[in-house]
Protein backbone atom coordinates (compact mmCIF):
# COMPACT_ATOMS: atom_id res chain seq x y z
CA UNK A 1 0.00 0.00 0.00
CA UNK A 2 1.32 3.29 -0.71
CA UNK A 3 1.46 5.86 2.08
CA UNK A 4 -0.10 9.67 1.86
CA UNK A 5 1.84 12.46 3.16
CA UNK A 6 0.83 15.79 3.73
CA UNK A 7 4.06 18.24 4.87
CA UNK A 8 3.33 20.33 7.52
CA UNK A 9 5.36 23.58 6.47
CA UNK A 10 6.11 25.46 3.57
CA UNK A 11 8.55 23.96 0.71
CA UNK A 12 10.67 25.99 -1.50
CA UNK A 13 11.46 25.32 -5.21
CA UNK A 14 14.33 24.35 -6.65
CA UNK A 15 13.43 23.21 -10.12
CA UNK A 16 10.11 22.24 -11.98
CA UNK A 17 9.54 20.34 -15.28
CA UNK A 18 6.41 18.72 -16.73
CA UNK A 19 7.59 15.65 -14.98
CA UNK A 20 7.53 17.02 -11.78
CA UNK A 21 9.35 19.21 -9.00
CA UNK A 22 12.36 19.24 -6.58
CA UNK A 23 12.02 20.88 -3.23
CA UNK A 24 13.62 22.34 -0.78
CA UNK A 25 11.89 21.20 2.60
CA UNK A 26 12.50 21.34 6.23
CA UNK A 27 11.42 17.95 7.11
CA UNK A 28 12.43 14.17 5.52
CA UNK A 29 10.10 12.89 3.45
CA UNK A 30 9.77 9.59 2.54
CA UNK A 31 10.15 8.17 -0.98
CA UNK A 32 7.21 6.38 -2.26
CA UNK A 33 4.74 8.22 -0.58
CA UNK A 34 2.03 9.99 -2.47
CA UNK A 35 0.55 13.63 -1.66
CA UNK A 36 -1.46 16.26 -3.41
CA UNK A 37 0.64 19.02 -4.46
CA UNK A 38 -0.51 22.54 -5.10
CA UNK A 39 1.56 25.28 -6.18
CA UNK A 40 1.93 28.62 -7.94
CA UNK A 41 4.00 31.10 -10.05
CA UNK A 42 4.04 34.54 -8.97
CA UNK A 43 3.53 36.27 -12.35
CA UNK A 44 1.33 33.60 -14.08
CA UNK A 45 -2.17 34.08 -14.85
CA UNK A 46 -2.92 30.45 -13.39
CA UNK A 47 -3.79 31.32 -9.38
CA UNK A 48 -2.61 27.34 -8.61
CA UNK A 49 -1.47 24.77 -10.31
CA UNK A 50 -2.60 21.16 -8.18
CA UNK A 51 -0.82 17.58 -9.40
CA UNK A 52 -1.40 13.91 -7.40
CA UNK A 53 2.26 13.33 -6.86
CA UNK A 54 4.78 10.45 -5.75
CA UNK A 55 7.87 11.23 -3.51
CA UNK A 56 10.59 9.58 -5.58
CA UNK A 57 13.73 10.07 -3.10
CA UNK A 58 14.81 12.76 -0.35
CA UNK A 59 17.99 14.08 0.12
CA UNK A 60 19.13 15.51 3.26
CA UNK A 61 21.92 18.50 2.77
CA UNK A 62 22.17 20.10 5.93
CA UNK A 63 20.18 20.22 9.40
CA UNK A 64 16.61 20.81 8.80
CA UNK A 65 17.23 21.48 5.01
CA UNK A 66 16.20 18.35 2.74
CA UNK A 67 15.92 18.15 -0.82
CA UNK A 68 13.02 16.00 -2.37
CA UNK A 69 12.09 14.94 -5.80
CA UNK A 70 8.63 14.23 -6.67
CA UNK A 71 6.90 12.91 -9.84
CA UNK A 72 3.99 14.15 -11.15
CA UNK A 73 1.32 11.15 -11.05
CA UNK A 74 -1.74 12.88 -12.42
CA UNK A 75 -2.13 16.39 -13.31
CA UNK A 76 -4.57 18.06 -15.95
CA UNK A 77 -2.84 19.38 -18.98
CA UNK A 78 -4.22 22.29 -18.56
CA UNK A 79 -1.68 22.80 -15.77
CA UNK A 80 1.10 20.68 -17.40
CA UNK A 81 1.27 23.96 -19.81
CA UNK A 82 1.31 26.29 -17.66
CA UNK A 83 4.33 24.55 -16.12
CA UNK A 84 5.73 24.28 -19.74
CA UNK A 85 5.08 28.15 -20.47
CA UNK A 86 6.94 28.81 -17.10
CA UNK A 87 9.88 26.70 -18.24
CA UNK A 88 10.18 27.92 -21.65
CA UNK A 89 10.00 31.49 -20.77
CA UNK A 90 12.82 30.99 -18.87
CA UNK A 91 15.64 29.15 -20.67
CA UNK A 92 18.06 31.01 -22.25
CA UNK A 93 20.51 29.01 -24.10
CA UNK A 94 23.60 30.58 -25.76
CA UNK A 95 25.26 29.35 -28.74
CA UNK A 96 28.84 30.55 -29.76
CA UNK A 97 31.84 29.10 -31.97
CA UNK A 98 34.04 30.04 -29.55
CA UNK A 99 35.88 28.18 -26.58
């Protein structure tokens, strides 16, 4: 049976893709567990963006500071574009000839 977890503070973002999101949290969270997920960007017209999720591993990098990756299980596309929108907007990739 997989668990449900619910974290009981705020999470910070490190990185988000279609696929899912890696946090920065102050509190373990155990891989394989599933949540519901609901988060925003601050200059998007979407107010919050909500996924079913699964905790794929947790890192711990300091006292109270853990990082944890979580795939996206089921999420509407409607949000899944937003996300992409978000992402796009913000790669910049540089290409030169030179060393």
């Amino acid at each position: 049976m997989v668990g449900v977890y619910a974290l009981t503070s705020k999470a910070k973002t490190k990185d988000v893709s279609e696929g899912g999101i890696c946090l920065f949290t102050e509190e373990p969270v155990e891989a394989g567990k599933n949540m519901s997920l609901a988060f925003f960007f601050p200059d998007s017209d979407c107010k919050t963006i909500k996924a079913w999720c699964e905790v794929k591993w947790c890192k711990k990098i300091e006292e109270s500071v853990y990082m944890v990756g979580i795939e996206f299980l089921e999420i509407d596309d409607y949000y899944r574009k937003k996300i992409r929108d978000f992402v796009n907007k913000r790669i910049t990739i540089e290409v030169s000839d030179e060393k």
